[in-house]
C-alpha atoms as a PDB file:
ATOM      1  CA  UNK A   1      35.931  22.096 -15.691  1.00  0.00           C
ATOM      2  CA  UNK A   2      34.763  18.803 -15.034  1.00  0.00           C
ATOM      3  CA  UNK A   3      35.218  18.325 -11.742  1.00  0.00           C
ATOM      4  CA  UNK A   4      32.294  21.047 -10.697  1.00  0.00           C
ATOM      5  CA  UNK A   5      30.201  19.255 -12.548  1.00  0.00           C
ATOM      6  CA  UNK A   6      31.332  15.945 -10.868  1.00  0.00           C
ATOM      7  CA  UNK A   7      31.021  17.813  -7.421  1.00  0.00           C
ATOM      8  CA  UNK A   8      27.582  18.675  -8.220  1.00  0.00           C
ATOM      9  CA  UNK A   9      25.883  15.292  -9.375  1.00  0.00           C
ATOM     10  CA  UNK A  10      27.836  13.876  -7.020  1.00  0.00           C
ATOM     11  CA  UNK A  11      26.133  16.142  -4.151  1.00  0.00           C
ATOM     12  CA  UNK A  12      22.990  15.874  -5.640  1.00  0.00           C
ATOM     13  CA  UNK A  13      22.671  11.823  -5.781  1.00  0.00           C
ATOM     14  CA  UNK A  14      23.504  12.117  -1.917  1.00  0.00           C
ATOM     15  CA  UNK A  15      19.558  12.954  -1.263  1.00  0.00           C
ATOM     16  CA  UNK A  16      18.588  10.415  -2.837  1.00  0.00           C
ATOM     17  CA  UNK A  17      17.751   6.600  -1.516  1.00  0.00           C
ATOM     18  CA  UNK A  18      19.922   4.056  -3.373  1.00  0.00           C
ATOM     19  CA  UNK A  19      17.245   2.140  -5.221  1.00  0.00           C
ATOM     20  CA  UNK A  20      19.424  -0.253  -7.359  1.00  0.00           C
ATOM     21  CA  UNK A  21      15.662  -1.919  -8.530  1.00  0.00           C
ATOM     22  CA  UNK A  22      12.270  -0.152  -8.852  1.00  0.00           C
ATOM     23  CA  UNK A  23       9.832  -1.343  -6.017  1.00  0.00           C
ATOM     24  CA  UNK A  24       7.413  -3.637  -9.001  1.00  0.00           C
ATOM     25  CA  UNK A  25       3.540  -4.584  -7.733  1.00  0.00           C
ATOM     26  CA  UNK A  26       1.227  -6.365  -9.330  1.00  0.00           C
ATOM     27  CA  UNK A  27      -2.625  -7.277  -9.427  1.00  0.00           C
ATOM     28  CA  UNK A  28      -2.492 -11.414  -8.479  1.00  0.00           C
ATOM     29  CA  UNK A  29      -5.771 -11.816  -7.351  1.00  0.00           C
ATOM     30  CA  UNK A  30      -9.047 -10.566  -6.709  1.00  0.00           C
ATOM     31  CA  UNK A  31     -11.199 -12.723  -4.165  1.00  0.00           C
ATOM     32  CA  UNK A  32     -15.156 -13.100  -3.223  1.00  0.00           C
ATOM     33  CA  UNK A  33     -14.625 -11.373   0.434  1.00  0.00           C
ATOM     34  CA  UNK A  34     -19.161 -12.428   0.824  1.00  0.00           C
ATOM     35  CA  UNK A  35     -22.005  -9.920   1.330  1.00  0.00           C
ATOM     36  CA  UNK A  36     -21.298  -8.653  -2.523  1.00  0.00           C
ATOM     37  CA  UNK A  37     -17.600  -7.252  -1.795  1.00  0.00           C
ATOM     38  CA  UNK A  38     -14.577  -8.291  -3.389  1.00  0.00           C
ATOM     39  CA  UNK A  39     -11.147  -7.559  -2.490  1.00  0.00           C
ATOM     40  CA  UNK A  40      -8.395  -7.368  -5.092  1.00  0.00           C
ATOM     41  CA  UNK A  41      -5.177  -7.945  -4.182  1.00  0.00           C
ATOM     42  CA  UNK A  42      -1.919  -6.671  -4.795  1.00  0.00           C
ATOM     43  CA  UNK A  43       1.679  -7.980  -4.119  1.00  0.00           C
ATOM     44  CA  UNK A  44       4.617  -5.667  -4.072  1.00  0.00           C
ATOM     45  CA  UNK A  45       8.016  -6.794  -4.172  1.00  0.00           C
ATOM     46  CA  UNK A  46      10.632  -4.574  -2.458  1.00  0.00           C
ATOM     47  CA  UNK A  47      13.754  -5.976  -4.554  1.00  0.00           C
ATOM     48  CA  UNK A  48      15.180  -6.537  -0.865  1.00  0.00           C
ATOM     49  CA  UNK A  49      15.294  -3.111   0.633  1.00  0.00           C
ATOM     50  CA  UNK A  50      13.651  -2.069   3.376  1.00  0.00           C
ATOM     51  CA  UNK A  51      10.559   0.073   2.904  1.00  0.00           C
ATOM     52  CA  UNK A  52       8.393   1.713   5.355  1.00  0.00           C
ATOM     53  CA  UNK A  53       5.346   3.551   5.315  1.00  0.00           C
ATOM     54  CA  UNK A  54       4.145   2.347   1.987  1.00  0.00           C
ATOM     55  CA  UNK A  55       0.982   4.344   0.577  1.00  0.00           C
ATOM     56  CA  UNK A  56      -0.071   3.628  -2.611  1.00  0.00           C
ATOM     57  CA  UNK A  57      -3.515   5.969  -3.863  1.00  0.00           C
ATOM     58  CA  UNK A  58      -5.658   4.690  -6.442  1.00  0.00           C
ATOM     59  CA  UNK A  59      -8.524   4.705  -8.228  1.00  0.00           C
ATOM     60  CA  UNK A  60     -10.787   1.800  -9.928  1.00  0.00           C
ATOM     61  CA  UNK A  61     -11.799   2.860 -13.141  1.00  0.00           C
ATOM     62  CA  UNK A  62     -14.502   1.497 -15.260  1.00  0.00           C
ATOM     63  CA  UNK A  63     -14.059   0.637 -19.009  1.00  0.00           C
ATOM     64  CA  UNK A  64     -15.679   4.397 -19.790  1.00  0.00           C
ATOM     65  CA  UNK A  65     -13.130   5.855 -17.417  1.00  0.00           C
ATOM     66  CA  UNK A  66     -15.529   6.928 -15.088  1.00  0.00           C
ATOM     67  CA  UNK A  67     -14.021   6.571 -11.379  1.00  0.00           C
ATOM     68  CA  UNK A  68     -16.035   3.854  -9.437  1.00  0.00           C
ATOM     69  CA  UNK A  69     -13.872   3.207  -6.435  1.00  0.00           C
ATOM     70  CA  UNK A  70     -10.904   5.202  -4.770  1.00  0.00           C
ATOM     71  CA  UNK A  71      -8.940   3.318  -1.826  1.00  0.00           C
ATOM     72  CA  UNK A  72      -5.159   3.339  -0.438  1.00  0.00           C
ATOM     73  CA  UNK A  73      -2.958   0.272  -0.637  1.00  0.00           C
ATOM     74  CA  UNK A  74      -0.825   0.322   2.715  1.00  0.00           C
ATOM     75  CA  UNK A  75       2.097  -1.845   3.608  1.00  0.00           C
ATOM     76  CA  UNK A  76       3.806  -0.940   7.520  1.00  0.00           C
ATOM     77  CA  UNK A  77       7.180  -2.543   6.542  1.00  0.00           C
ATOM     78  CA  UNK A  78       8.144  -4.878   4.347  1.00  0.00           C
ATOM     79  CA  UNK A  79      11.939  -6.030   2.492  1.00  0.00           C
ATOM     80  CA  UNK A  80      14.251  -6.379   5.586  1.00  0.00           C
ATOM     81  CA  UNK A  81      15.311 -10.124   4.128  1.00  0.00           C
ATOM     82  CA  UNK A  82      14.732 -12.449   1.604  1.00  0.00           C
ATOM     83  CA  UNK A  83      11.845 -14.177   3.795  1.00  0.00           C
ATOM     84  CA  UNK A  84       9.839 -10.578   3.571  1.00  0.00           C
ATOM     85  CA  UNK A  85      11.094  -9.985   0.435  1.00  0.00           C
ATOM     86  CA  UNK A  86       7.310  -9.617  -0.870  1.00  0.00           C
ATOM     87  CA  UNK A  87       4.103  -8.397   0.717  1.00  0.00           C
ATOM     88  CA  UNK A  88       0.308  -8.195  -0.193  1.00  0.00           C
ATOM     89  CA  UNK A  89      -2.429  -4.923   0.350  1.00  0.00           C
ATOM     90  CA  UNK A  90      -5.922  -4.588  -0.943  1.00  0.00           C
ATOM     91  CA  UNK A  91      -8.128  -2.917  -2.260  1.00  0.00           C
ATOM     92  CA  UNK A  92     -11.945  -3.891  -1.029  1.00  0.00           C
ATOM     93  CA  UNK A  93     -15.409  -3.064  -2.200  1.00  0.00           C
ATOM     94  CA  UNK A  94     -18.080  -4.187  -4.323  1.00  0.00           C
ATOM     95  CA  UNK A  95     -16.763  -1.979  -7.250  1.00  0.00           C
ATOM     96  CA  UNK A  96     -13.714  -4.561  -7.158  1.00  0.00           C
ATOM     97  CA  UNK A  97     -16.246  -6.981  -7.846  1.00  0.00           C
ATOM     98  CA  UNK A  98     -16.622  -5.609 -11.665  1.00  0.00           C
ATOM     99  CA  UNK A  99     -14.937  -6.869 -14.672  1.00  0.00           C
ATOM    100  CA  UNK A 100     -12.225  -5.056 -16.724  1.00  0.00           C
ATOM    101  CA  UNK A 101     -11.340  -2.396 -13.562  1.00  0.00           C
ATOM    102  CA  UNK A 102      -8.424  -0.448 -14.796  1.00  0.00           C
ATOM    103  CA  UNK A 103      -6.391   0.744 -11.545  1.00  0.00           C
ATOM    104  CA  UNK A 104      -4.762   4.378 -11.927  1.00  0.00           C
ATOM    105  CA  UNK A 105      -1.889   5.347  -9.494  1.00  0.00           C
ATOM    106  CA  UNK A 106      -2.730   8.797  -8.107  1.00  0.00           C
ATOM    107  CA  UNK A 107       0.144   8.727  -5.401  1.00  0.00           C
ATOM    108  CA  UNK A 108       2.932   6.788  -3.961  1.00  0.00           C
ATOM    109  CA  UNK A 109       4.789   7.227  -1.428  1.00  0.00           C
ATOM    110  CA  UNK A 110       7.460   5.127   1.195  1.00  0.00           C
ATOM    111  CA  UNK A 111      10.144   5.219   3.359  1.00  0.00           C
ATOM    112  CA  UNK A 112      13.104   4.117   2.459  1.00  0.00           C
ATOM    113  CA  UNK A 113      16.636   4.026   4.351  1.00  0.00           C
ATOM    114  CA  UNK A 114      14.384   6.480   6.756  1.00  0.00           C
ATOM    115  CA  UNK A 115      13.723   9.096   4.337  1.00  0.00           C
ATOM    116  CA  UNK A 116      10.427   9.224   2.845  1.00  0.00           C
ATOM    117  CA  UNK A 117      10.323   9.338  -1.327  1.00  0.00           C
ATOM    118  CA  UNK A 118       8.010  10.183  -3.285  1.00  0.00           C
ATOM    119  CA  UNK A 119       8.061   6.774  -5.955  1.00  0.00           C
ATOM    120  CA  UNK A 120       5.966   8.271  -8.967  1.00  0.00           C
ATOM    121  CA  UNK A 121       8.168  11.324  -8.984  1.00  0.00           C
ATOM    122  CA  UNK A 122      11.586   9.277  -8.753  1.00  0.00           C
ATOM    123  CA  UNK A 123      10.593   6.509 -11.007  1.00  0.00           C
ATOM    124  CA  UNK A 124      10.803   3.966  -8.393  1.00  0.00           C
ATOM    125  CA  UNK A 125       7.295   2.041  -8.570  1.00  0.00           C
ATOM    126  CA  UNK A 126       7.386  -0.280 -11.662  1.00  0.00           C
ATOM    127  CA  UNK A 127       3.367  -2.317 -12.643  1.00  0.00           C
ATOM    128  CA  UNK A 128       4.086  -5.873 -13.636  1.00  0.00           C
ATOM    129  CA  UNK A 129       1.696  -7.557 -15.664  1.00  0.00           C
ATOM    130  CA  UNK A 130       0.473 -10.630 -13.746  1.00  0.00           C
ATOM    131  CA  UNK A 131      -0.382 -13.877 -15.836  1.00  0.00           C
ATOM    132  CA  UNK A 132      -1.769 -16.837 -13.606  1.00  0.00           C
ATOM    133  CA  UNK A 133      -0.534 -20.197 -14.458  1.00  0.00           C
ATOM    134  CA  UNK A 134      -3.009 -22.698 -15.938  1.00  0.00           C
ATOM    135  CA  UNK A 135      -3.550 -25.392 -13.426  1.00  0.00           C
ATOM    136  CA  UNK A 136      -4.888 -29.240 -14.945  1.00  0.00           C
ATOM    137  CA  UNK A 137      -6.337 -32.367 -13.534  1.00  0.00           C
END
């Protein structure tokens, strides 16, 4: 009896990539880009796989929850060694600009081992909380 159900999860797991990490991003930054735009930026780390065709959607909300900026994060390729292990996108505008933003994943989506995934539904894009270090004279 057993070994169906072996058979089966086994032929099951076959479809899916082999993420042995969730692909984690964070907000590290968000920069004066001039002429009353800013441009936050976020870095992804790909736990050393290679990922293709990352598309992150997401909107900027304001502390009432109203929606004040909508924008894609895009990465081409990134994780195919340790030196590309990480890689930056951004999100630009002058809504980026405002304090307390809260950033709501609509969609995510990559390539990964050539077949594209869809991260939110298979758990595989973990937010990490960012906290700068405090640099002294």
């Amino acid at each position: 009896m057993r070994s169906p159900l072996i058979l089966a999860v086994s032929l099951l797991t076959l479809g899916l990539p082999n993420l042995t990490q969730a692909v984690e991003f964070w907000h590290s930054s968000t920069i004066w880009a001039g002429q009353g735009q800013c441009s936050a930026v976020f870095s992804f780390d790909s736990g050393l796989h290679e990922i293709t065709d990352l598309r992150v959607a997401v909107k900027a909300l304001s502390p009432e929850g109203e929606t004040v900026l909508e924008g894609e994060l895009a990465i081409d390729q990134f994780g195919q060694s340790s030196a590309e292990r990480y890689a930056d996108a951004f999100l630009e505008g002058e809504a980026v600009c405002a304090e307390n933003l809260t950033i709501q994943i609509e969609e995510a989506t990559a390539r990964l081992d050539g077949r594209m995934i869809d991260l939110l539904a298979t758990h595989s894009l973990t937010p990490r909380d960012f906290r700068p270090l405090p640099i002294r004279f």
